[in-house]
Protein backbone atom coordinates (compact mmCIF):
# COMPACT_ATOMS: atom_id res chain seq x y z
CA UNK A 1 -2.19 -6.43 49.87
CA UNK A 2 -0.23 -5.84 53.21
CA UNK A 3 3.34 -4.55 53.45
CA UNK A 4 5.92 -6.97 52.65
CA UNK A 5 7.35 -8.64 55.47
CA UNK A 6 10.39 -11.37 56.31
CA UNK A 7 13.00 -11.60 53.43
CA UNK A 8 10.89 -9.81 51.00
CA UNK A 9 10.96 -6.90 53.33
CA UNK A 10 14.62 -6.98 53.64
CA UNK A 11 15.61 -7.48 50.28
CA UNK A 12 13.86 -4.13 49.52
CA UNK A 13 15.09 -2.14 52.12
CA UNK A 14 18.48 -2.81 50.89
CA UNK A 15 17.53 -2.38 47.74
CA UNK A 16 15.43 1.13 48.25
CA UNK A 17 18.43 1.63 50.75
CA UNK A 18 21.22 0.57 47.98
CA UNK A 19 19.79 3.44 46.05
CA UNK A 20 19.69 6.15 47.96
CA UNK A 21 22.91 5.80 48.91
CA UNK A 22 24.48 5.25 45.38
CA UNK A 23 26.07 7.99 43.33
CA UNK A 24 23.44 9.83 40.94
CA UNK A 25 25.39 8.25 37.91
CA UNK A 26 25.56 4.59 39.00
CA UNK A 27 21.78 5.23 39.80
CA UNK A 28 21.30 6.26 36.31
CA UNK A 29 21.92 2.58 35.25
CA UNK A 30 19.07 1.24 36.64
CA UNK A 31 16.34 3.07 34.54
CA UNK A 32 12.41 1.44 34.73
CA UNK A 33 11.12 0.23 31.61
CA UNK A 34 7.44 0.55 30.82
CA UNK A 35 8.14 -1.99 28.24
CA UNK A 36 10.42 -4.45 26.97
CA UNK A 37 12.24 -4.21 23.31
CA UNK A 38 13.88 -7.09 20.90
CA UNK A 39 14.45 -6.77 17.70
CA UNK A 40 13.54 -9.75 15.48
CA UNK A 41 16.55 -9.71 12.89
CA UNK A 42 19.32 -6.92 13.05
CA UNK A 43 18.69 -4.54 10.15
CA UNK A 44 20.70 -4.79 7.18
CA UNK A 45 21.05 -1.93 4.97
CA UNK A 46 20.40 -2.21 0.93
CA UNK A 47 20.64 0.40 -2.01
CA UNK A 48 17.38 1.52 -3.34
CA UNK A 49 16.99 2.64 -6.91
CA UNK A 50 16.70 6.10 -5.32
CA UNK A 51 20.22 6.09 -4.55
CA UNK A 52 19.16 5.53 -0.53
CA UNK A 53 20.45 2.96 1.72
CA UNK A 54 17.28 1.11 3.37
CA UNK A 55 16.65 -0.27 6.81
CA UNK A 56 13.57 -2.41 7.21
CA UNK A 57 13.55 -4.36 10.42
CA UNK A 58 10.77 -5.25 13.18
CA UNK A 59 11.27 -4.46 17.47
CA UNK A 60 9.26 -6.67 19.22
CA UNK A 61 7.73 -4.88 22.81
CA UNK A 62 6.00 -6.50 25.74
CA UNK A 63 4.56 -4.74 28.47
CA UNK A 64 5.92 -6.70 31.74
CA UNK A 65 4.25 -4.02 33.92
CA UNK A 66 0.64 -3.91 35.59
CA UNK A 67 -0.31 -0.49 33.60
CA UNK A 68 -1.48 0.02 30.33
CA UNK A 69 0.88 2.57 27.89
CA UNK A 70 0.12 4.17 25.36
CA UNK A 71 3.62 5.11 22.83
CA UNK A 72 3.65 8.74 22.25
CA UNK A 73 6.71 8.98 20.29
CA UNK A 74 9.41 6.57 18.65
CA UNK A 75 13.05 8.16 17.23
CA UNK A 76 16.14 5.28 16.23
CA UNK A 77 19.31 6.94 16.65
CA UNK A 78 23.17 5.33 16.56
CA UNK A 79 23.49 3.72 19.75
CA UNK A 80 25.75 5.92 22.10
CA UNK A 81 24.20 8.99 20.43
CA UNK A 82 21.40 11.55 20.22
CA UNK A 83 21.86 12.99 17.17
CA UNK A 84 21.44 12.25 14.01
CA UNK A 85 17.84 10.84 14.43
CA UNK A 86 17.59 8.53 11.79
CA UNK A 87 13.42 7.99 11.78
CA UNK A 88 10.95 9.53 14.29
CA UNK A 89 7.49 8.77 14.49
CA UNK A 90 5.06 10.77 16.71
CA UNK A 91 0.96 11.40 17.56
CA UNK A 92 -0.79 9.47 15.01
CA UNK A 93 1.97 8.75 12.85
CA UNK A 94 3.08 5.94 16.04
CA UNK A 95 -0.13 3.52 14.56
CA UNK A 96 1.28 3.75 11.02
CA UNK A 97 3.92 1.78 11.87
CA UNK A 98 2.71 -0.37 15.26
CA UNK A 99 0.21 -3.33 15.47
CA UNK A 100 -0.88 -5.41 18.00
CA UNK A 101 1.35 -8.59 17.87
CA UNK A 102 -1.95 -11.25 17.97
CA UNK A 103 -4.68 -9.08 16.14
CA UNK A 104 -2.00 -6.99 14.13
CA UNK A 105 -4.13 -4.43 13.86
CA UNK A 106 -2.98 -0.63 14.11
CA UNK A 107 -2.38 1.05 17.51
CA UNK A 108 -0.43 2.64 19.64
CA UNK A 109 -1.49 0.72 22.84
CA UNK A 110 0.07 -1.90 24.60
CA UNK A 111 -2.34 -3.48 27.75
CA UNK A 112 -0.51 -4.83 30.79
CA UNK A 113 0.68 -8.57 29.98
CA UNK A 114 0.41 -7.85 26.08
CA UNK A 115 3.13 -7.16 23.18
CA UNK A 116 2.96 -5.47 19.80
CA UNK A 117 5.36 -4.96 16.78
CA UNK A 118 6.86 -1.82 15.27
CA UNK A 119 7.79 -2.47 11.69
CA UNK A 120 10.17 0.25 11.07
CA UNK A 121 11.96 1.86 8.27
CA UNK A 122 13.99 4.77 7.25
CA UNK A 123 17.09 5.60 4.84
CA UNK A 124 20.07 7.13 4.81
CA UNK A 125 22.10 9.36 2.13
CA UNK A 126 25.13 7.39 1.87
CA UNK A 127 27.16 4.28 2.91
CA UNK A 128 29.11 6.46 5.26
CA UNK A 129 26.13 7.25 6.83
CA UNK A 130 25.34 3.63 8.48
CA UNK A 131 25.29 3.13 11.78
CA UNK A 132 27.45 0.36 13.26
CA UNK A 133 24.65 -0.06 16.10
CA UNK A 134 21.06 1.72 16.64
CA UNK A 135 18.74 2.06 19.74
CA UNK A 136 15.09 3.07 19.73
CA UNK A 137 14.21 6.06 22.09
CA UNK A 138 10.33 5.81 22.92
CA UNK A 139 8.41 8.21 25.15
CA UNK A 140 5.11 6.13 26.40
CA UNK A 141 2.17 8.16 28.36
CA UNK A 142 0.62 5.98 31.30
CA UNK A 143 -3.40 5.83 30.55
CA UNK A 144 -4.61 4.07 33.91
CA UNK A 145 -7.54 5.82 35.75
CA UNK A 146 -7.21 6.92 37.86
CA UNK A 147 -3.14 7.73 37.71
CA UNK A 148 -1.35 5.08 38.95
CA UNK A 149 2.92 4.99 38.93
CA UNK A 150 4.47 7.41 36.79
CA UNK A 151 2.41 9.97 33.75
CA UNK A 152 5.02 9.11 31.27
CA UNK A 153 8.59 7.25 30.70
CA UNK A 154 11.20 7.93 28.41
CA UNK A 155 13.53 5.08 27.66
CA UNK A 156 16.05 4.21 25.20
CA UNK A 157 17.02 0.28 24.38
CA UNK A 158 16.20 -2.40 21.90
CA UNK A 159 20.17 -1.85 21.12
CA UNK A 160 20.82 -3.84 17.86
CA UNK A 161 24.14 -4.06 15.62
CA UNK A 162 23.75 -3.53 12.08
CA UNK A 163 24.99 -6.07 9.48
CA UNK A 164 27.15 -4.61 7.32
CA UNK A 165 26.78 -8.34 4.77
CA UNK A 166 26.80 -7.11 0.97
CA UNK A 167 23.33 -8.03 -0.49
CA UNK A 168 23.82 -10.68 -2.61
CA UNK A 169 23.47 -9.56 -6.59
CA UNK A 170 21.05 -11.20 -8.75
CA UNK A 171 21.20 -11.39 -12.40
CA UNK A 172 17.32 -10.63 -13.68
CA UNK A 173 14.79 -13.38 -13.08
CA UNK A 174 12.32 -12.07 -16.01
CA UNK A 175 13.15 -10.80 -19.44
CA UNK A 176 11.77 -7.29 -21.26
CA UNK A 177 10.11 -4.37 -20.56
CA UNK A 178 7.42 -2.82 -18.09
CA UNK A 179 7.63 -5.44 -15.03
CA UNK A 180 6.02 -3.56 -11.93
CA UNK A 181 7.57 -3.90 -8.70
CA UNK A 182 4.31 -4.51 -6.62
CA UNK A 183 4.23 -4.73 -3.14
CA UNK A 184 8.13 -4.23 -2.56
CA UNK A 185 10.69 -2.40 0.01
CA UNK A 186 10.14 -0.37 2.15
CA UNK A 187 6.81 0.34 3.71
CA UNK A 188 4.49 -2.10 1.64
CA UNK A 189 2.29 -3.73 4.52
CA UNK A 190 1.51 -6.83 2.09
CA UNK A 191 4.90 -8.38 2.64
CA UNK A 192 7.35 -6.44 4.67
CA UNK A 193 4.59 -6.58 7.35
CA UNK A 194 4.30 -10.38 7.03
CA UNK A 195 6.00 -11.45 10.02
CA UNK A 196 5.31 -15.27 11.92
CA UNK A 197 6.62 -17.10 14.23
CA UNK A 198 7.74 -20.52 13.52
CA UNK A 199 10.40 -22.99 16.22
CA UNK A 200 9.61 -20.52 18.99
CA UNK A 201 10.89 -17.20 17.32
CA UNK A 202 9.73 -14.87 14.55
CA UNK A 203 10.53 -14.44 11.65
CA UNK A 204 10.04 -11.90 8.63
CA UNK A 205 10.83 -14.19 5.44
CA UNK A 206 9.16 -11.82 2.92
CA UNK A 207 10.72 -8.49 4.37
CA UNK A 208 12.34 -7.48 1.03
CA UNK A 209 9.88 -9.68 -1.60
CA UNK A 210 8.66 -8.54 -4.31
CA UNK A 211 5.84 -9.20 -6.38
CA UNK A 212 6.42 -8.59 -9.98
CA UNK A 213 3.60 -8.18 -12.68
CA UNK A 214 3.38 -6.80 -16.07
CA UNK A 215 1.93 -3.75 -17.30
CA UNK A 216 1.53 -2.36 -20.89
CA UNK A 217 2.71 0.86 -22.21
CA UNK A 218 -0.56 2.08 -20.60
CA UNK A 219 -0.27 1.10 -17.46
CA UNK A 220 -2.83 -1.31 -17.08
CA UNK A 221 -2.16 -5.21 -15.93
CA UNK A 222 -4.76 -6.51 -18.43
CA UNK A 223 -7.47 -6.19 -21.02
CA UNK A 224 -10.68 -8.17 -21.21
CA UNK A 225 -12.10 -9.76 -18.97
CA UNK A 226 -10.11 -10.49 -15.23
CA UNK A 227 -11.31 -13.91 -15.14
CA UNK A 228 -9.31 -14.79 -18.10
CA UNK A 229 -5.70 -15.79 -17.44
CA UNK A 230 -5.04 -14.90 -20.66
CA UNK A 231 -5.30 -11.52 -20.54
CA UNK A 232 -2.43 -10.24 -18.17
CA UNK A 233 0.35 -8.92 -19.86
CA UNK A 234 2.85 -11.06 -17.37
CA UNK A 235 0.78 -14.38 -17.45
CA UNK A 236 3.06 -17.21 -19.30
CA UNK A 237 6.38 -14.94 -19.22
CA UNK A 238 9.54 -17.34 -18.76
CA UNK A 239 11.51 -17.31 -15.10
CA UNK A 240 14.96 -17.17 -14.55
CA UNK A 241 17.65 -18.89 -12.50
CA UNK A 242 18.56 -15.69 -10.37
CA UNK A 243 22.03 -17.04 -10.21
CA UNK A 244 24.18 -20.29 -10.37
CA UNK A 245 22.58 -22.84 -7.62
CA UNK A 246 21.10 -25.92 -6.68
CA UNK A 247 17.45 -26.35 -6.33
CA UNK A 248 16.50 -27.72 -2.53
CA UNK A 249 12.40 -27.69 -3.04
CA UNK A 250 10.37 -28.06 -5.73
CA UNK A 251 6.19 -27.96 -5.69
CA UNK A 252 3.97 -28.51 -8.95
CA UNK A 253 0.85 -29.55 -9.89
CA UNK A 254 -0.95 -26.84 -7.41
CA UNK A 255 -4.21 -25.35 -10.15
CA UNK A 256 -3.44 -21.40 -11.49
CA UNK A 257 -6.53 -19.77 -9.29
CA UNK A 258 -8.96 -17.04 -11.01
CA UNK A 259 -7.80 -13.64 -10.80
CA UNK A 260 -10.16 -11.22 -8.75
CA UNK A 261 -9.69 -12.16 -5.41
CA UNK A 262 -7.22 -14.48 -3.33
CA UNK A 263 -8.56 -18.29 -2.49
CA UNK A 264 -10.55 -19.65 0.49
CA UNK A 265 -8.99 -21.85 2.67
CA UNK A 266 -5.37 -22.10 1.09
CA UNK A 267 -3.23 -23.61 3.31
CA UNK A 268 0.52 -22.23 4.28
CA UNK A 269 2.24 -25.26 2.95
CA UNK A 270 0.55 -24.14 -0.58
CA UNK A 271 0.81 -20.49 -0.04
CA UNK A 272 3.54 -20.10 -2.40
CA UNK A 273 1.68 -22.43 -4.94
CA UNK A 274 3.95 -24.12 -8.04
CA UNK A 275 7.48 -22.63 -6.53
CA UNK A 276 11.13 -23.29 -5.65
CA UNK A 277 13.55 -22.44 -3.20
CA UNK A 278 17.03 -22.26 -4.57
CA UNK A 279 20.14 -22.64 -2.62
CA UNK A 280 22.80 -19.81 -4.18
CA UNK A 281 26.46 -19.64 -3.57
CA UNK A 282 26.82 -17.76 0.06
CA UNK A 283 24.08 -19.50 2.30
CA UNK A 284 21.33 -17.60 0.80
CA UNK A 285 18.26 -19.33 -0.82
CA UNK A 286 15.80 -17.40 -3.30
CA UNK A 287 11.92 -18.24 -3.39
CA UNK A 288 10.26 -18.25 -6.73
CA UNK A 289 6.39 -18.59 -6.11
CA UNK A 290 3.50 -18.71 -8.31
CA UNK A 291 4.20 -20.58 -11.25
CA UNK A 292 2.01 -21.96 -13.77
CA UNK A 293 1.48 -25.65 -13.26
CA UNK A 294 3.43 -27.85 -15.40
CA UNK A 295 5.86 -25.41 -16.98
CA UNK A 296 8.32 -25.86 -13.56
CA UNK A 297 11.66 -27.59 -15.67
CA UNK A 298 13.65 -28.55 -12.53
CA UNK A 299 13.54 -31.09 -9.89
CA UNK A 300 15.10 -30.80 -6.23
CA UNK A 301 18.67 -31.84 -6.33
CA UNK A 302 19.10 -30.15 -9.75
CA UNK A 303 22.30 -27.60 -10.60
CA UNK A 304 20.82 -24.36 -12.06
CA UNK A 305 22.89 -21.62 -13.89
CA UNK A 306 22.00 -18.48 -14.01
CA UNK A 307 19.86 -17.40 -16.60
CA UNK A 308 18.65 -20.91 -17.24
CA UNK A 309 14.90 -21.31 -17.19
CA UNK A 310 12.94 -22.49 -14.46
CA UNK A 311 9.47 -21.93 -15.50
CA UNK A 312 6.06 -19.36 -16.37
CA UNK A 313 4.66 -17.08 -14.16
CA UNK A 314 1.24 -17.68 -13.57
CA UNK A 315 -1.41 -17.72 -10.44
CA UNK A 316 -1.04 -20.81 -8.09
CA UNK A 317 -1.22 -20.64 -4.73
CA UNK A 318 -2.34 -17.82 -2.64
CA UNK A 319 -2.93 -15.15 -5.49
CA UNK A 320 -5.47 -12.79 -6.69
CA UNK A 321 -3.11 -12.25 -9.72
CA UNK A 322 -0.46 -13.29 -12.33
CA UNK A 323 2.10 -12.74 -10.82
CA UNK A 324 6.48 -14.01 -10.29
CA UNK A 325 6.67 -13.69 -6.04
CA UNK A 326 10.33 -13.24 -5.45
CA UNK A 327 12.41 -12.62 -2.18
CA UNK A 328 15.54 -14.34 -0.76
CA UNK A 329 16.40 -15.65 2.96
CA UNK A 330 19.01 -16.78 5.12
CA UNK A 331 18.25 -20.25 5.41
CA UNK A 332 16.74 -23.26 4.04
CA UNK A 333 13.35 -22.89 4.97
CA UNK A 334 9.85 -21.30 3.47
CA UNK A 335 8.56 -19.69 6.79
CA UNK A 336 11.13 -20.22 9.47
CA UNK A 337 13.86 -18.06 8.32
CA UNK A 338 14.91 -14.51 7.88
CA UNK A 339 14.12 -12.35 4.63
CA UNK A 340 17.11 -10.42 3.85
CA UNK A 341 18.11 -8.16 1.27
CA UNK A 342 19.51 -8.21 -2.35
CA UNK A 343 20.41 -6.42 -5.48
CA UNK A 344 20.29 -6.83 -9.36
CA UNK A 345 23.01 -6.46 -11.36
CA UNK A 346 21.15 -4.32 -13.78
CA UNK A 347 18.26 -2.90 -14.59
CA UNK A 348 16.63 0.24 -16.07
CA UNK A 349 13.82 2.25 -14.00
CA UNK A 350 11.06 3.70 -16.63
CA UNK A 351 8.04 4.85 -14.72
CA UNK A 352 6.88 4.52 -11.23
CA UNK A 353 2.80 3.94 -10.21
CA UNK A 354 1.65 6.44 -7.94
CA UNK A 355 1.09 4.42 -4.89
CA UNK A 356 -0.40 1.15 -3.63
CA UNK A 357 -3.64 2.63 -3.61
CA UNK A 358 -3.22 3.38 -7.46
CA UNK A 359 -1.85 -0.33 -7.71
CA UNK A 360 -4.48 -1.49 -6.58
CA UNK A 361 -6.98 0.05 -8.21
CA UNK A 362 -5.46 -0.88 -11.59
CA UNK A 363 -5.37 -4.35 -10.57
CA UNK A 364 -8.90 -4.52 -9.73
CA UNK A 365 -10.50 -2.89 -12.70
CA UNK A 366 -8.08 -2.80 -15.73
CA UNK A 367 -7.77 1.27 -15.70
CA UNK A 368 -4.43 2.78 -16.55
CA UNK A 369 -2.24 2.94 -13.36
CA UNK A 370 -1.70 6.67 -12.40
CA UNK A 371 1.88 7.51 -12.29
CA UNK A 372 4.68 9.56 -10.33
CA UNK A 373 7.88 11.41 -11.09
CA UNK A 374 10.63 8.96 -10.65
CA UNK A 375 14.48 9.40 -11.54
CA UNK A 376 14.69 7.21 -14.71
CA UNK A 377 17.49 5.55 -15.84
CA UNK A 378 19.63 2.57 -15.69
CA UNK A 379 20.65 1.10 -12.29
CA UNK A 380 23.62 -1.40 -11.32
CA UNK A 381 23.56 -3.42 -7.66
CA UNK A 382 20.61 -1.67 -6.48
CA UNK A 383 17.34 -2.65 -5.06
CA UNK A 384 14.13 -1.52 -7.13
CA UNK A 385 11.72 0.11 -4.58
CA UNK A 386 7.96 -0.54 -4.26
CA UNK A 387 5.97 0.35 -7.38
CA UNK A 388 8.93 1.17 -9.76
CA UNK A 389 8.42 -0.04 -13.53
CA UNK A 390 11.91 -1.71 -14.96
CA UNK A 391 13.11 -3.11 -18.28
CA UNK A 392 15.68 -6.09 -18.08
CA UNK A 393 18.59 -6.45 -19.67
């Protein structure tokens, strides 16, 4: 390719002209990007049953550029300011939290004319602590070979404002002792990772969902044989209204599936299997998913109060296990809308399963879960975190 000539020319000997001759500062404004950065939903904060206030949100990044980067560091700060960093992630640590945006899977690449998402989360001690705004600072090495443009760039954008909306506070959608908190906030890939896009945007509806099952006094989700229905401790237990509301979708008659592994070929309209999506006072709508089929006692159109009984947990849908799939959004929709956080207005933490890993385990062969230190107690208007064991009032 030639030199440019006529008005292309021109324009860039202004411009390269327009630059040299402008103050260092003004310069300073006009920074390259090696990529691009939105963030799907601004963050909103929520109190975990550690005592933390947790951000879970998603930056979308597309590489407009001809070279290929590779993202050697990532640190979210208050916008306007270095210091405190609130989460830094570095070497390795980048893939942990970065997929690909069409495969998904892990990396820390992004190809010329590609994108990827960086599901990110940290916490902070206090409410004091919050930023009003944050920026992500990201340090990308340039991998072409041979070298071609810059080695590395160091840019800061992706500016987003935090919402500062209270969580909306649930009253407790199960009844009893030793519910598991399975797949929940903050860094459980299963649903906080679950992000689609639907009307030309995406959208993270299950960002703070949470998957609760039943364990005994042992730690183990059943006994017997998996197949059986039967035999998990949470299969049959009565649902909750979550709160006063009115109920805006309603699906039944979808078959429980046998525990052991998820189904073939389920489609998204009956990923959430017997469920319903209740509208509650404030614009928010909670997602009850799951449900055995037949035992759903509402119909759309129907006032709920809270506490009233909607139906049994069970296995319907897309679900390797019995199981009450609960998260809430910020609009009427299943898929197309924004997961957003929420609070209980009491509960009592017991015990805590070690990790995912020891989750899952359990739920594949029946063994005791193997536990973690955890601050025990009982909890008001906070969030329980991933893989914490309650009792309900």
């Amino acid at each position: 390719m030639g030199r440019p000539r006529g008005p292309l020319a021109i324009l860039l000997a202004v411009a390269l002209g327009a630059i040299a001759a402008a103050p260092a500062a003004a310069a300073s404004h006009d920074q390259f990007s090696a990529v691009n950065q939105s963030v799907v939903a601004p963050p909103n904060p929520v109190k975990g049953s550690d005592g933390r206030y947790h951000f879970v949100y998603e930056v979308q990044l597309v590489n407009p550029t001809s070279l290929p980067w590779r993202v050697s560091s990532i640190a979210v700060h208050a916008a306007g300011a270095t210091r405190p960093v609130l989460g830094r992630w570095s070497g390795g640590r980048v893939a942990k939290v970065m997929v690909g945006l069409g495969d998904r899977d892990p990396t820390r690449n992004i190809a010329p004319g590609t994108g990827a998402l960086l599901h990110l989360t940290f916490s902070v001690a206090s409410e004091r602590a919050i930023p009003r705004a944050i920026v992500q600072r990201l340090v990308l090495d340039n991998t072409s070979r041979p070298l071609a443009g810059p080695p590395s760039v160091t840019q800061t954008g992706g500016r987003s404002r935090v919402a500062r909306r209270a969580p909306v506070a649930l009253g407790a959608p199960l009844a009893g002792d030793n519910w598991l908190a399975a797949d929940g906030c903050c860094t459980a890939k299963r649903h906080v990772r679950s992000v689609q896009s639907f009307d030309g945007h995406l959208f993270g509806a299950q960002r703070f969902a949470i998957d609760w099952e039943r364990v005994d006094e042992q730690g183990r989700l059943f006994v017997g044989d998996k197949a059986v229905l039967a035999n998990w401790f949470g299969y049959g237990q009565p649902i909750y209204a979550v709160s006063d509301g009115t109920i805006v979708h309603a699906v039944d008659g979808e078959p429980d599936q046998v525990p052991g592994a998820l189904p073939v070929g389920i489609t998204a309209a009956k990923a959430d299997g017997n469920g319903i999506l209740q509208r509650l006072p404030g614009g928010r709508y909670a997602l009850y998913g799951h449900m055995i089929p037949g035992t759903l006692t509402v119909h759309v159109g129907d006032r709920v109060t809270k506490g009233q009984l909607l139906g049994r947990v069970g296995n319907s849908g897309n679900s390797s296990a019995p199981h009450l799939h609960l998260h809430v959004v910020d609009r009427n929709g299943l898929f197309g809308a924004n997961g957003v956080p929420y609070v209980f207005d009491r509960f009592t933490v017991t015990r805590r399963v070690a990790s995912t890993k020891a989750f899952d385990r359990a739920e594949a062969t029946g063994e005791p879960a193997r536990m973690r230190p955890v601050r025990t107690g009982p909890r008001e208007r906070e969030l329980p975190l991933d893989q914490v064991i309650v009792t309900w009032p």
